[in-house]
C-alpha atoms as a PDB file:
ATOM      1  CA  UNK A   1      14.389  66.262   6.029  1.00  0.00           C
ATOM      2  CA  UNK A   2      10.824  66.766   5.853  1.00  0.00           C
ATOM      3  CA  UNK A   3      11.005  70.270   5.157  1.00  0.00           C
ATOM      4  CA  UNK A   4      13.558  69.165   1.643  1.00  0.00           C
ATOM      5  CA  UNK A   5      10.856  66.088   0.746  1.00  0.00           C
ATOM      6  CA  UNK A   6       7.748  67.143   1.871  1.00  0.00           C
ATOM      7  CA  UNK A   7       6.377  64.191  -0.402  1.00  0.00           C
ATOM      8  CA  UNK A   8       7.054  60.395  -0.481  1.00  0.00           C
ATOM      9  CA  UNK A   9       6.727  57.558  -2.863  1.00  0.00           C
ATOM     10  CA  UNK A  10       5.706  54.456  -1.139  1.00  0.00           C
ATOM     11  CA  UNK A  11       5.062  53.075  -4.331  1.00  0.00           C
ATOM     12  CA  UNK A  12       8.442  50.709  -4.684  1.00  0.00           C
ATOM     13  CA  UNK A  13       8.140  49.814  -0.736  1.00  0.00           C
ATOM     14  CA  UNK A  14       4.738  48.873  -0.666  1.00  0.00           C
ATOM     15  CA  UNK A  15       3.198  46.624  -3.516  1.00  0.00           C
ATOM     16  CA  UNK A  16      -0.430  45.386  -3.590  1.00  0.00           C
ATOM     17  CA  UNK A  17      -1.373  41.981  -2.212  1.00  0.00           C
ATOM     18  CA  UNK A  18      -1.576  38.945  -5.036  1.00  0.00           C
ATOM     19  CA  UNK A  19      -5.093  38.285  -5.750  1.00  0.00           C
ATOM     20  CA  UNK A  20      -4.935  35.010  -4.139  1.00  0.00           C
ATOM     21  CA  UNK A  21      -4.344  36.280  -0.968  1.00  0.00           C
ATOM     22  CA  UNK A  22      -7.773  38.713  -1.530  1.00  0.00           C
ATOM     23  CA  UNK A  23      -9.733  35.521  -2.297  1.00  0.00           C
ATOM     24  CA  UNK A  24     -12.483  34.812   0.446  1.00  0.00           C
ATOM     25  CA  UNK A  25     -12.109  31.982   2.569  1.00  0.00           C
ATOM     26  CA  UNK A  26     -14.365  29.591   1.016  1.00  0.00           C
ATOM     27  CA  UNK A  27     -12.815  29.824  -2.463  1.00  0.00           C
ATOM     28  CA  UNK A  28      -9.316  29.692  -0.759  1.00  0.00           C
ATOM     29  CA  UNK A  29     -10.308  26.260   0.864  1.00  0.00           C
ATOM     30  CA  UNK A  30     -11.480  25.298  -2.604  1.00  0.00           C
ATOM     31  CA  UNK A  31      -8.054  25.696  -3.818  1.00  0.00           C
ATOM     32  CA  UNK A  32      -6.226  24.058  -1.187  1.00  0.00           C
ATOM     33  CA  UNK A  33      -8.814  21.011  -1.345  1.00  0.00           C
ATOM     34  CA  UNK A  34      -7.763  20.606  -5.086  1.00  0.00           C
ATOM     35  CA  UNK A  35      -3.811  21.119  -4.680  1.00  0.00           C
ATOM     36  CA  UNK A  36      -4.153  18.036  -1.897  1.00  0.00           C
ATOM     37  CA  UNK A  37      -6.532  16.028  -4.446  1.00  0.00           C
ATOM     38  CA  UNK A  38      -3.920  16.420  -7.271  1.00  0.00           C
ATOM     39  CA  UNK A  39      -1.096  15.550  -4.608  1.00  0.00           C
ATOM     40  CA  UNK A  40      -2.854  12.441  -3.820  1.00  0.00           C
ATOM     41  CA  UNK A  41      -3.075  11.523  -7.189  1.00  0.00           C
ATOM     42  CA  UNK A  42       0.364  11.886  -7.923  1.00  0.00           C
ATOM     43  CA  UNK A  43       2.227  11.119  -4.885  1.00  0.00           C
ATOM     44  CA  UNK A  44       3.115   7.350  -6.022  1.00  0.00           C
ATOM     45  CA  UNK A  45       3.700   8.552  -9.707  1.00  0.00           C
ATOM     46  CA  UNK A  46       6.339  11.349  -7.965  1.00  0.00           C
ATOM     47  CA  UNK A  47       7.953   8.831  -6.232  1.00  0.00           C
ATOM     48  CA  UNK A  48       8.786   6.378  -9.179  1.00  0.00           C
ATOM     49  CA  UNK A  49       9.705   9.531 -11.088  1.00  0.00           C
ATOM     50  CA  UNK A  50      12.193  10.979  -8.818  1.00  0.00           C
ATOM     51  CA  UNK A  51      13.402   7.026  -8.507  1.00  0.00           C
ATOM     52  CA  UNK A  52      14.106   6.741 -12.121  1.00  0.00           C
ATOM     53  CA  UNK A  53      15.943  10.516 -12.069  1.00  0.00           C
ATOM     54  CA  UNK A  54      18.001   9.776  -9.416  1.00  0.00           C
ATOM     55  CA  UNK A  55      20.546   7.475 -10.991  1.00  0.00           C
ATOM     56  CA  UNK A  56      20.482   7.410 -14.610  1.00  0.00           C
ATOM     57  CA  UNK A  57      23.177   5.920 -16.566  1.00  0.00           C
ATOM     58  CA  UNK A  58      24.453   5.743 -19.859  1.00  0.00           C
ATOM     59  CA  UNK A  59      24.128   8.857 -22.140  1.00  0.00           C
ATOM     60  CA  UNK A  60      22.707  11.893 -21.295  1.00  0.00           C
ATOM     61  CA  UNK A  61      19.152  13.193 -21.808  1.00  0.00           C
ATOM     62  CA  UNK A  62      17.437  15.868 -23.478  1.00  0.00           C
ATOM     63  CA  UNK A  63      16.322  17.307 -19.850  1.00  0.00           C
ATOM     64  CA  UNK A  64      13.343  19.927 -21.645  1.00  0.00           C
ATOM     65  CA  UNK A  65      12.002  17.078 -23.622  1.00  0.00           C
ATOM     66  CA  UNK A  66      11.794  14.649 -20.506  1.00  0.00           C
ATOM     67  CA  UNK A  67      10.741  17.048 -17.978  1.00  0.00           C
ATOM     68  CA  UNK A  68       7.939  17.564 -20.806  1.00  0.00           C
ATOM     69  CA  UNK A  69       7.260  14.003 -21.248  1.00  0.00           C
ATOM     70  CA  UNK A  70       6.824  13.695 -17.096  1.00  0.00           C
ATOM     71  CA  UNK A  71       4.478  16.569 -17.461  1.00  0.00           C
ATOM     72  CA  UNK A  72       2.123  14.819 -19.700  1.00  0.00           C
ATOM     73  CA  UNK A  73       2.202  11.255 -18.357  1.00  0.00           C
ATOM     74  CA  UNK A  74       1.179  13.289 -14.757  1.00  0.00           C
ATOM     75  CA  UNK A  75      -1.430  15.608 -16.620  1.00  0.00           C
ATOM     76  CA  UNK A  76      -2.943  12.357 -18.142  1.00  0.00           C
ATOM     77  CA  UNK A  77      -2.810  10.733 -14.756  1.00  0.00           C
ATOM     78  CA  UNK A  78      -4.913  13.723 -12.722  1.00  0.00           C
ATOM     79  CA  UNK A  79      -7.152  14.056 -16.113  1.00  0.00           C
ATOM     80  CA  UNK A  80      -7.861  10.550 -16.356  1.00  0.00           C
ATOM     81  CA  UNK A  81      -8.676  10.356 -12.766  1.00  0.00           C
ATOM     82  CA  UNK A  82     -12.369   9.022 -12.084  1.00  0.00           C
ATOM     83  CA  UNK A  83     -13.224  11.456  -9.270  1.00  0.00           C
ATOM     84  CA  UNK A  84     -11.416  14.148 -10.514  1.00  0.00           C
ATOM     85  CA  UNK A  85     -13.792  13.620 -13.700  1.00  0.00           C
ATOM     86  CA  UNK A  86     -16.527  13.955 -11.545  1.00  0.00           C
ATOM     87  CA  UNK A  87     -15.400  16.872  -9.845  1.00  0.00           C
ATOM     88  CA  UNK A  88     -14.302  18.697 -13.417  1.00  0.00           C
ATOM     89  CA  UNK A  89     -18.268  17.631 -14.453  1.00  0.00           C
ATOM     90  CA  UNK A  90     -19.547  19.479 -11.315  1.00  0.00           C
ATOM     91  CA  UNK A  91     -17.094  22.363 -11.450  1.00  0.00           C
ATOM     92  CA  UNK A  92     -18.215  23.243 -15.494  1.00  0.00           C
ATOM     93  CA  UNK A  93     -22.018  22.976 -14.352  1.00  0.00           C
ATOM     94  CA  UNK A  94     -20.750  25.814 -11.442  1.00  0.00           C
ATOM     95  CA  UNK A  95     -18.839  27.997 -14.461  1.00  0.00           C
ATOM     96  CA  UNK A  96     -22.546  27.580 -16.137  1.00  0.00           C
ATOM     97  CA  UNK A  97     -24.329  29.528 -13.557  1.00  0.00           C
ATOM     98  CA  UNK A  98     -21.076  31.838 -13.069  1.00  0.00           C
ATOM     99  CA  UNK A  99     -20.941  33.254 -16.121  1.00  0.00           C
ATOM    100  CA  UNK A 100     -24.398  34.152 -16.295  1.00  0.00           C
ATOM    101  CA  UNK A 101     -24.402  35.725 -12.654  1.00  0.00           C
ATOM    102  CA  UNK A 102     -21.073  38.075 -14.400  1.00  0.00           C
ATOM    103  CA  UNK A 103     -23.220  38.845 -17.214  1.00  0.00           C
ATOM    104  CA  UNK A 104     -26.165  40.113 -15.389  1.00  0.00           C
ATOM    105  CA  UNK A 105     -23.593  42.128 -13.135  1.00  0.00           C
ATOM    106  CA  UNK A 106     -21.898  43.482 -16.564  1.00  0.00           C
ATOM    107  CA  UNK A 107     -25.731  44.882 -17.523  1.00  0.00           C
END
């Protein structure tokens, strides 16, 4: 067999790893801390959500137009958070000094 394909494509068995995966520890902890923050936000605005889908009556709904309206009352809700406010604030002072740190590496 070898002899007929001395040469092999791994190419399609093998992919690269997502970028997240790559991302040092730190950064990945970063991430997770926010996913939980925006969980806590929501978790009582989930709950009456899913309440109110789970037996509707009457006619039916435009399901892309509601499942956009639930995505901006729970945007407004983790945006008009006071800590998360704070934490936004101290996150944009951090993309400050980033983006001068990438363009003295670009130089």
């Amino acid at each position: 067999m070898i002899e007929l394909f001395p040469k092999r494509d791994y190419n399609r068995a093998i992919s690269m790893p997502a970028n997240e995966i790559l991302y040092p520890e730190t950064l990945q902890k970063f991430l997770v801390f926010i996913n939980s923050f925006v969980d806590e936000i929501l978790n009582d605005e989930h709950k009456k959500i899913e309440d109110s889908l789970s037996n509707v009556r009457g006619e039916m709904i435009d399901v892309r137009a509601k499942s956009k309206e639930i995505e901006e009352q729970l945007q407004s809700l983790v945006s008009n958070n006071e800590d998360m406010k704070l934490m936004l604030h101290k996150i944009e002072e951090l993309f400050k000094v980033l983006s001068k740190i990438s363009e003295n590496t670009k130089k």
